[in-house]
C-alpha atoms as a PDB file:
ATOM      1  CA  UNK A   1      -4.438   7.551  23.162  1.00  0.00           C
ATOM      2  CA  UNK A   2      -7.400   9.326  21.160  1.00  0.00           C
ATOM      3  CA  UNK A   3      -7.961  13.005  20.550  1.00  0.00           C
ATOM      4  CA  UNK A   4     -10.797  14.243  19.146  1.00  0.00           C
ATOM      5  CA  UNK A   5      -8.929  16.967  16.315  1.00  0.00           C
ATOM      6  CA  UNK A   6     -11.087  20.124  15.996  1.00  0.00           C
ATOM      7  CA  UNK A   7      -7.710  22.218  14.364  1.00  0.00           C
ATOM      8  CA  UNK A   8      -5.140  21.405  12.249  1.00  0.00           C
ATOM      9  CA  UNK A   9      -2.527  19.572  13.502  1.00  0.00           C
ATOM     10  CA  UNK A  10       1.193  18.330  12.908  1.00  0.00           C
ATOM     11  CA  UNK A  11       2.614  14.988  14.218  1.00  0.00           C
ATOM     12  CA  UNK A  12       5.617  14.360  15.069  1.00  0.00           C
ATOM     13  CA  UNK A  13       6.943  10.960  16.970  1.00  0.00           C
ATOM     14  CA  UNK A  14       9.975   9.426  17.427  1.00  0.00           C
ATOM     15  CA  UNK A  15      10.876   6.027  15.918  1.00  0.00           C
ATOM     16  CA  UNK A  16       8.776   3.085  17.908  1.00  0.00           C
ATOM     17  CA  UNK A  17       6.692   5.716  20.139  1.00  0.00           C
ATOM     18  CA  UNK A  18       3.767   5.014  18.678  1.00  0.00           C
ATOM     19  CA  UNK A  19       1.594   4.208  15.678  1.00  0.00           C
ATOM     20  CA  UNK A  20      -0.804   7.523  14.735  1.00  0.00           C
ATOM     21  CA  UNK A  21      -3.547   6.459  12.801  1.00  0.00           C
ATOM     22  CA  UNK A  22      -5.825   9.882  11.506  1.00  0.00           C
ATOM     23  CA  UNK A  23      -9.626   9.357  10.690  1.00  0.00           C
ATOM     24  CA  UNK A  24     -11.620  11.637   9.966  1.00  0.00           C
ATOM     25  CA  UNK A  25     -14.547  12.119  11.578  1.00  0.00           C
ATOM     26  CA  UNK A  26     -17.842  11.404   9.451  1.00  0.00           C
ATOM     27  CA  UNK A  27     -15.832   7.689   9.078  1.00  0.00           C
ATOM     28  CA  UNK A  28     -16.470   6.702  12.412  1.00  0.00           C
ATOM     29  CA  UNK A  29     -20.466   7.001  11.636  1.00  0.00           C
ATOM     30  CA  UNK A  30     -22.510   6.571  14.959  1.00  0.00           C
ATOM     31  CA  UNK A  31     -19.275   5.890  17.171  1.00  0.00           C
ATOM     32  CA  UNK A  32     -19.580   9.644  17.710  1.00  0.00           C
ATOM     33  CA  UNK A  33     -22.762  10.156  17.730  1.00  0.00           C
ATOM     34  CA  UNK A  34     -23.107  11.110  21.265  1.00  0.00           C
ATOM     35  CA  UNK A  35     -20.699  13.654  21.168  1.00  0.00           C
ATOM     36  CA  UNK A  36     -18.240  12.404  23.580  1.00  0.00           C
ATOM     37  CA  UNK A  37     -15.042  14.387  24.808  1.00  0.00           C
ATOM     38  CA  UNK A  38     -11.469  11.901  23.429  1.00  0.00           C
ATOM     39  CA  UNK A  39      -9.243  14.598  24.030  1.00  0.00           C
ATOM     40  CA  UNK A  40      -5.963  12.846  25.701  1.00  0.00           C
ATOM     41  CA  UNK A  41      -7.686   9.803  26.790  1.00  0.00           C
ATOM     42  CA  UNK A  42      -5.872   7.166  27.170  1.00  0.00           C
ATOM     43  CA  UNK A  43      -7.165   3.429  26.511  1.00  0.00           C
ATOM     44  CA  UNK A  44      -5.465   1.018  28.932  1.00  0.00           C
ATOM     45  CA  UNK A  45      -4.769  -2.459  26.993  1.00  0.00           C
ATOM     46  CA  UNK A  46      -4.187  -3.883  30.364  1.00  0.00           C
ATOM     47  CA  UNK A  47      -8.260  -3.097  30.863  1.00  0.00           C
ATOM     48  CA  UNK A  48      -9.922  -3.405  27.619  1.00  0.00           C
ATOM     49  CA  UNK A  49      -9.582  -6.416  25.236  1.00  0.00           C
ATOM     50  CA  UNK A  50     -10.860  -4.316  22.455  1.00  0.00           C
ATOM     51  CA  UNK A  51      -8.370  -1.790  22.961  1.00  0.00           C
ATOM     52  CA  UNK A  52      -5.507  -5.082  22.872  1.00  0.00           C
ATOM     53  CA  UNK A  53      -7.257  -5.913  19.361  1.00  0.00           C
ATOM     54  CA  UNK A  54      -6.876  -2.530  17.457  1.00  0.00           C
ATOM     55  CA  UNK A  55      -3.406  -2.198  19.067  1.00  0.00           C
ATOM     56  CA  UNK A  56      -2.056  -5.549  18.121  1.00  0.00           C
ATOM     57  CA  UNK A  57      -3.848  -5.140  14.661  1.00  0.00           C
ATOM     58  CA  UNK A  58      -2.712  -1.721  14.171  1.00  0.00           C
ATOM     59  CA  UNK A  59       0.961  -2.517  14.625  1.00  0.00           C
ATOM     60  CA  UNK A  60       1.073  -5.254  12.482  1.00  0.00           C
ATOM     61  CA  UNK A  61      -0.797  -3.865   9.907  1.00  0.00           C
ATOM     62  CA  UNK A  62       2.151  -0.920   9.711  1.00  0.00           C
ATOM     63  CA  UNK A  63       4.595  -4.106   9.030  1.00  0.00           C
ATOM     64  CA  UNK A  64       2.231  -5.156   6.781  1.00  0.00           C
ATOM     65  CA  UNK A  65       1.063  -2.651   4.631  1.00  0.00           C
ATOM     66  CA  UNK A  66       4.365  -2.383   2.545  1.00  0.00           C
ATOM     67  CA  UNK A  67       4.098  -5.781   1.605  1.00  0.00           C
ATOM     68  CA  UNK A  68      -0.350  -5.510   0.452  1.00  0.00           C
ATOM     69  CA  UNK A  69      -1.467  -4.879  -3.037  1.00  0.00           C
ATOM     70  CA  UNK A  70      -4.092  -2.679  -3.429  1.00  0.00           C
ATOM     71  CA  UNK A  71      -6.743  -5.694  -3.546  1.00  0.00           C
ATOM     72  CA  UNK A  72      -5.476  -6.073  -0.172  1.00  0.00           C
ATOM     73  CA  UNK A  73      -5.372  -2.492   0.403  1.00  0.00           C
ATOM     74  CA  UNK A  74      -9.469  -2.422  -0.327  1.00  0.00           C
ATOM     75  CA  UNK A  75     -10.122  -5.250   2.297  1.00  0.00           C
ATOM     76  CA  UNK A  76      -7.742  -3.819   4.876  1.00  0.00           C
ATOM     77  CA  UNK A  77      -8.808  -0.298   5.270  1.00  0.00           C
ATOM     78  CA  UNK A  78     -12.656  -0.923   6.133  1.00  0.00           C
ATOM     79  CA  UNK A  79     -11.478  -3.355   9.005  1.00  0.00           C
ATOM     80  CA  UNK A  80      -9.588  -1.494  10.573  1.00  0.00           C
ATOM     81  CA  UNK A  81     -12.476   1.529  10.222  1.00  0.00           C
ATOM     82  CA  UNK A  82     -14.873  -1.058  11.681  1.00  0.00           C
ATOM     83  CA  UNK A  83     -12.223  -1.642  14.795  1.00  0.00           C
ATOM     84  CA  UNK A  84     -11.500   1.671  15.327  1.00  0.00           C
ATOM     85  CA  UNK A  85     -15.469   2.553  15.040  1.00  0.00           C
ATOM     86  CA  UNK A  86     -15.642  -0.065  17.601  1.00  0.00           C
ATOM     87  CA  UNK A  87     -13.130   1.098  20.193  1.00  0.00           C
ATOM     88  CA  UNK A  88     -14.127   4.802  19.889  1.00  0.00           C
ATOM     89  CA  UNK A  89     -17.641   4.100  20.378  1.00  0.00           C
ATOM     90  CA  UNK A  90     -16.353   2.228  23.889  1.00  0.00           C
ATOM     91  CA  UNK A  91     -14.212   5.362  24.701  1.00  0.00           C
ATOM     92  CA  UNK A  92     -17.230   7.587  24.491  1.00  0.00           C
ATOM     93  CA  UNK A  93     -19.309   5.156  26.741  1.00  0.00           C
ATOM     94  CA  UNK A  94     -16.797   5.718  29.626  1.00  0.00           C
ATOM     95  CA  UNK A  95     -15.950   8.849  29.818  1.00  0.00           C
ATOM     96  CA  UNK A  96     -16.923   8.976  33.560  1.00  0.00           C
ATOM     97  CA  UNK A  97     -12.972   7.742  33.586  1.00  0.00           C
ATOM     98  CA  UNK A  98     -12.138  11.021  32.873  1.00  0.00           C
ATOM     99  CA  UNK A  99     -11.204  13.992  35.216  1.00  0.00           C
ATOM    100  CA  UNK A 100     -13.086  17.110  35.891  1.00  0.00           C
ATOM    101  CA  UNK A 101     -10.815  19.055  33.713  1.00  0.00           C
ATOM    102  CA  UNK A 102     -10.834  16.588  30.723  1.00  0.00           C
ATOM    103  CA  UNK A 103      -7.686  14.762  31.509  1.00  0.00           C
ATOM    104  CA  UNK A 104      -7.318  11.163  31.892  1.00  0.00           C
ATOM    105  CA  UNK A 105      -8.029  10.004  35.557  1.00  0.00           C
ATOM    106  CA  UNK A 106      -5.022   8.868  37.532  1.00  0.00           C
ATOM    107  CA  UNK A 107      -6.398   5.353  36.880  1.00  0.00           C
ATOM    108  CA  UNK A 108      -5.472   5.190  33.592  1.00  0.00           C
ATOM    109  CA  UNK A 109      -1.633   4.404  32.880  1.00  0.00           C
ATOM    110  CA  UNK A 110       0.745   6.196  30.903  1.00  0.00           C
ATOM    111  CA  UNK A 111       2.926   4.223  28.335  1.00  0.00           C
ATOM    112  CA  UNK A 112       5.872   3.435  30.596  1.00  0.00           C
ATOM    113  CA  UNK A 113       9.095   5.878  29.667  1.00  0.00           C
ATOM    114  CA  UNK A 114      11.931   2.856  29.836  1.00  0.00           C
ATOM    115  CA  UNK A 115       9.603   0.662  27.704  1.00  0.00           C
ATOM    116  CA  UNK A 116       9.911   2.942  25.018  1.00  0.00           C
ATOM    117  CA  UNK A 117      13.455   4.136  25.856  1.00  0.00           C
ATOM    118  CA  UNK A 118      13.952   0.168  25.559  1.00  0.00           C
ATOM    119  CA  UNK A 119      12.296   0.077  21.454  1.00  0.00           C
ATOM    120  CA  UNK A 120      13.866   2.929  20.495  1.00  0.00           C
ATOM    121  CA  UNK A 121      17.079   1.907  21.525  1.00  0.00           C
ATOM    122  CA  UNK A 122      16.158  -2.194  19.637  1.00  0.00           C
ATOM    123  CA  UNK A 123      15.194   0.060  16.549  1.00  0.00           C
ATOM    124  CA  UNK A 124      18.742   2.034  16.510  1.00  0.00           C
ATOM    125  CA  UNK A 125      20.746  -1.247  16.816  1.00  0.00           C
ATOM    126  CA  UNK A 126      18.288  -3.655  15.723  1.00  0.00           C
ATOM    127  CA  UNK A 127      21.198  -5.940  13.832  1.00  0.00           C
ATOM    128  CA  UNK A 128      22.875  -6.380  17.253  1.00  0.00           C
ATOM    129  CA  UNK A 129      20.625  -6.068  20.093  1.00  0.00           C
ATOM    130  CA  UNK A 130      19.965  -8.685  22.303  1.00  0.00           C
ATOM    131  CA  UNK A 131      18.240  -9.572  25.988  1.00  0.00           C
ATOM    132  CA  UNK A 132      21.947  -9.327  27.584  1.00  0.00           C
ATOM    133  CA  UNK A 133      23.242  -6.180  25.737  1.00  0.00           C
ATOM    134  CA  UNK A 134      19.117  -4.228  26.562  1.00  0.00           C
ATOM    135  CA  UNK A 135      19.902  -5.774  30.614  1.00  0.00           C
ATOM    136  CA  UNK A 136      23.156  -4.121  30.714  1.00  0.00           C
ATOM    137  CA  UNK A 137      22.656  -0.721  29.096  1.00  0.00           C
ATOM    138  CA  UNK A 138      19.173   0.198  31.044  1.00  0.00           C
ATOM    139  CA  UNK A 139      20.387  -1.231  34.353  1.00  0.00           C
ATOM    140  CA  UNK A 140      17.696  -3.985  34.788  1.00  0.00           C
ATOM    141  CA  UNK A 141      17.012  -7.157  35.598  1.00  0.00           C
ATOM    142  CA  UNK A 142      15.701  -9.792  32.799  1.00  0.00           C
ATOM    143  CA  UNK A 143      12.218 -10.323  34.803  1.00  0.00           C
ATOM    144  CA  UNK A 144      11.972  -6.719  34.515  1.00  0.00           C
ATOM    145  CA  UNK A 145      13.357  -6.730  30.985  1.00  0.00           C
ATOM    146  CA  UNK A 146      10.567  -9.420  30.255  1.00  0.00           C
ATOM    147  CA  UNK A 147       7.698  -7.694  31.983  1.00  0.00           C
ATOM    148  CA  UNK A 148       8.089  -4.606  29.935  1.00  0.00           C
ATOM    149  CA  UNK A 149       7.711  -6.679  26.596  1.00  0.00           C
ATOM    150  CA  UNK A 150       4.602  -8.733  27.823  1.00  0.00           C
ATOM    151  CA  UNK A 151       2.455  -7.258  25.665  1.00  0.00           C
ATOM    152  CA  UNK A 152       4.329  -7.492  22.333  1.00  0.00           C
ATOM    153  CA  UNK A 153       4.826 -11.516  23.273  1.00  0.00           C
ATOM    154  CA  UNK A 154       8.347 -10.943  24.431  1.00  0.00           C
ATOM    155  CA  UNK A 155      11.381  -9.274  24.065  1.00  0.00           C
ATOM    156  CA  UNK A 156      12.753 -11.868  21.809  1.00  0.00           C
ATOM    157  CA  UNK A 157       9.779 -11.557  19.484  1.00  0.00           C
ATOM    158  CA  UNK A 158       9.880  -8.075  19.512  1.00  0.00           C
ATOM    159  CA  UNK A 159      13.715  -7.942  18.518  1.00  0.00           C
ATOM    160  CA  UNK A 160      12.562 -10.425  15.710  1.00  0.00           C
ATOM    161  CA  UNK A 161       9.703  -8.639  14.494  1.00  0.00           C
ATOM    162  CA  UNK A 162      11.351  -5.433  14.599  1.00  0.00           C
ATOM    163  CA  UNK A 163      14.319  -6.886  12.414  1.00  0.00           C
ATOM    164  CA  UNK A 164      11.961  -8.475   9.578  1.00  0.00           C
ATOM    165  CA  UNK A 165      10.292  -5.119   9.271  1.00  0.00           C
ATOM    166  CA  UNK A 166      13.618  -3.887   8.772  1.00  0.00           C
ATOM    167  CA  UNK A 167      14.013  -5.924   6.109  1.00  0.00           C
ATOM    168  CA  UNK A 168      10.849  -5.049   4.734  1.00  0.00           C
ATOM    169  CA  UNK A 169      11.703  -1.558   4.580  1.00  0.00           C
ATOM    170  CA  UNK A 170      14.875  -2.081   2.772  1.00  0.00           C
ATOM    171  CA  UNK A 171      13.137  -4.486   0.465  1.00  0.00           C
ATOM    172  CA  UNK A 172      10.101  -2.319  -0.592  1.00  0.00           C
ATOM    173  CA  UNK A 173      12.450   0.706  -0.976  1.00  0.00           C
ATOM    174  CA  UNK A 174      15.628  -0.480  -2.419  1.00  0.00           C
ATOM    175  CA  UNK A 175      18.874   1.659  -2.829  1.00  0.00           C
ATOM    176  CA  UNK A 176      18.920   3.328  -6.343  1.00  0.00           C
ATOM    177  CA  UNK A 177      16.669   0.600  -7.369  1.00  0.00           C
ATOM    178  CA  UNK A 178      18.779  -2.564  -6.823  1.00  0.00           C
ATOM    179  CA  UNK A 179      17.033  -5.314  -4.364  1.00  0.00           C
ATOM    180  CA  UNK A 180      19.721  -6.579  -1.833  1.00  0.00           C
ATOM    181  CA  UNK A 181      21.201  -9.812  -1.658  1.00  0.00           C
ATOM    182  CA  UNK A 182      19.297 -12.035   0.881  1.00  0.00           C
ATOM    183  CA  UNK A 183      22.318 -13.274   2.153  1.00  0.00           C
ATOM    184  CA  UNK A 184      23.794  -9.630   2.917  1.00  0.00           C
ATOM    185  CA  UNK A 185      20.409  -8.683   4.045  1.00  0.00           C
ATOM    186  CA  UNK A 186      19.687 -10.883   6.480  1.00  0.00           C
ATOM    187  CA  UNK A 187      22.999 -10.047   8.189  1.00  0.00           C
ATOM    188  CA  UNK A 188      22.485  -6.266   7.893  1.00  0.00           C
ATOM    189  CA  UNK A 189      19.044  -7.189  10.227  1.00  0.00           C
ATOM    190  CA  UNK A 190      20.444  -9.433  13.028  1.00  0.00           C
ATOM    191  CA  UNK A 191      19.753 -12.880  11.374  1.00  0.00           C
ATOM    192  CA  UNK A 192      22.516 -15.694  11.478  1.00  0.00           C
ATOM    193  CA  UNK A 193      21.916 -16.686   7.748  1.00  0.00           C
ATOM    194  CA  UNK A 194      19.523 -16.037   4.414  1.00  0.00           C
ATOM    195  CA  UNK A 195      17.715 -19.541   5.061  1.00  0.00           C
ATOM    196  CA  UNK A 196      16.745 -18.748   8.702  1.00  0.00           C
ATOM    197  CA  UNK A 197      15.581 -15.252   7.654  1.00  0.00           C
ATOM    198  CA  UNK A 198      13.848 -16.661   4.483  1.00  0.00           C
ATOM    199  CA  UNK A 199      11.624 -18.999   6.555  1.00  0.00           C
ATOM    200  CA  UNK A 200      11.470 -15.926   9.846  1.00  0.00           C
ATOM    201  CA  UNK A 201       9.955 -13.716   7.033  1.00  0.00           C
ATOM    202  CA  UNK A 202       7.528 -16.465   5.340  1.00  0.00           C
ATOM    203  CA  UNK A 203       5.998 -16.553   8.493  1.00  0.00           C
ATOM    204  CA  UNK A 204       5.605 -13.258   9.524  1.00  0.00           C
ATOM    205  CA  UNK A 205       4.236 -11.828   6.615  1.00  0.00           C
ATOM    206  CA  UNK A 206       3.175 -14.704   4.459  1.00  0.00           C
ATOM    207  CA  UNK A 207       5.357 -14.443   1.064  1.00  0.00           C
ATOM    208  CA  UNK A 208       9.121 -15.139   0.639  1.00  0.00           C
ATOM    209  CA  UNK A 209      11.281 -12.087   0.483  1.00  0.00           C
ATOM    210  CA  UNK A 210      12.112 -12.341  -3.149  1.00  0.00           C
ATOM    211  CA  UNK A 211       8.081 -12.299  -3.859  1.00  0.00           C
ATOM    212  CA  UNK A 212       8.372  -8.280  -2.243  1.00  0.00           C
ATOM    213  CA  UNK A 213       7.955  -5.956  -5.176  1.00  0.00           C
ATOM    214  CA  UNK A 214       9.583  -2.559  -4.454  1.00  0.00           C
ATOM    215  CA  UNK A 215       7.469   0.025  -4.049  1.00  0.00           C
ATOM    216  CA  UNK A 216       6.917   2.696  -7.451  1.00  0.00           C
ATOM    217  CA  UNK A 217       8.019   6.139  -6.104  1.00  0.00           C
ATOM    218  CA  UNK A 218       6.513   9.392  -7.912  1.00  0.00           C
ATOM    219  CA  UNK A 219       9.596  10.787  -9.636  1.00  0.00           C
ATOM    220  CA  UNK A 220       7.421  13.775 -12.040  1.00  0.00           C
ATOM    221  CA  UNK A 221       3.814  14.755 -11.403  1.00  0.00           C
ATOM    222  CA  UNK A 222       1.555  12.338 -13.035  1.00  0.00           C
ATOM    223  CA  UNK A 223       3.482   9.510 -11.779  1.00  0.00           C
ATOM    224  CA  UNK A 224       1.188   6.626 -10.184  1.00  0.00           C
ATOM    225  CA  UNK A 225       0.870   6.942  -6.377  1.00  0.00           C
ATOM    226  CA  UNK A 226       2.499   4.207  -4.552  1.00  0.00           C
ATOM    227  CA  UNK A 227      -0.888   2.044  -3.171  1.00  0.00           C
ATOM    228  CA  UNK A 228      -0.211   3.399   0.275  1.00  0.00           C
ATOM    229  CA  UNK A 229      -0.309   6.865  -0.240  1.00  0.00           C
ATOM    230  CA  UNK A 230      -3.260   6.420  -2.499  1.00  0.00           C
ATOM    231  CA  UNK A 231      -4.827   4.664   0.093  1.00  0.00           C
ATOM    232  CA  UNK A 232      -4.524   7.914   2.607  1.00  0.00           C
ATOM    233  CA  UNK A 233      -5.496  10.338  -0.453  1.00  0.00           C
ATOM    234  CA  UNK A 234      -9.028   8.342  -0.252  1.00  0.00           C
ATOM    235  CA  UNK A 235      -9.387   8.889   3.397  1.00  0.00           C
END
């Protein structure tokens, strides 16, 4: 969903709502150069193949960007500009979809409310969740419980990509410094041993989990900025 910012704003989103991505406005060059209204419109995936390319991208680039250095950092960021350049210049083009009163028109859809319910719930038990245990406690069916996860290539990807980010997390921010044991690791995210999650997390993010360096946080002003934060500081 875009929104063109003209004040200040605070953000705040529950866990697996949504990705926010803020950019400001003279970095989208001649996307907005017509002027166009983005205020609450809503891009439907289900319409737009560009809009499934900066979503897919976007949320694996939050997975990823833990794991980048800031080489990788420097050839991210103006991709993901250049996509997001791309799919607001196509949101100004139609904003005939939009309703007299600047809303989105009834033919765009709203993310669906169980579909979320459903990742928030995978992110709060993502060590034990499972296609049986989401079918029982939402009341549905598993062609429903399938349907809802189309876009994210299945519920049984999702639970697996949701787990290894986990583990990501825990790996780029270790407790009082100490990296966890793989083998105690893997079971704390939902995986059945420390070789299956070693070769789950090759794949998903390209390196080995002992390769993750944890992530340098600012203890005393003057401390180097973690290459994230840096990263948004440049914005």
């Amino acid at each position: 969903m875009l929104f063109d910012l003209a004040e200040p704003v605070r953000l705040a989103m529950p866990a697996e709502t949504g990705i926010a991505v803020i950019v400001p406005r003279h970095r989208l060059g001649d996307a907005l150069a017509d002027g166009g209204a983005l205020r609450g419109q809503v891009l439907d995936g289900g319409q737009e193949p560009l809009v499934r390319l900066l979503s897919g991208h976007l949320h694996d680039l939050a997975d990823a960007l833990g794991a980048a250095t800031p080489a990788q950092l420097a050839e991210l960021v103006p991709a993901t500009l250049a996509l997001c350049r791309v799919v607001v210049g196509m949101a100004v083009g139609s904003n005939q979809d939009l309703d007299p009163d600047g809303g989105a028109a009834a033919t765009r859809d709203w993310p669906d409310p169980l579909a979320l319910a459903m990742r928030r719930y995978i992110e709060a038990h993502v060590a034990t969740v499972d296609v049986p245990a989401l079918s029982s406690q939402f009341g549905v069916s598993r062609s429903t419980l399938y349907r809802l996860f189309t876009d994210t290539g299945g519920v049984h990807a999702y639970i697996r990509q949701r787990r290894l980010a986990r583990a990501l997390r825990e790996l780029n921010e270790p407790i009082l410094g100490r990296r966890p044991k793989l083998a105690r690791l893997a079971h704390e995210c939902g995986f059945s041993g420390s070789q299956v999650f070693s070769r789950a997390f090759q794949r998903q993010f390209g390196i080995s989990p002992m390769q993750v360096e944890p992530r340098r946080v600012p203890t005393a002003a003057g401390s180097p900025e973690p290459a994230l934060l840096a990263w948004l500081r440049n914005l």
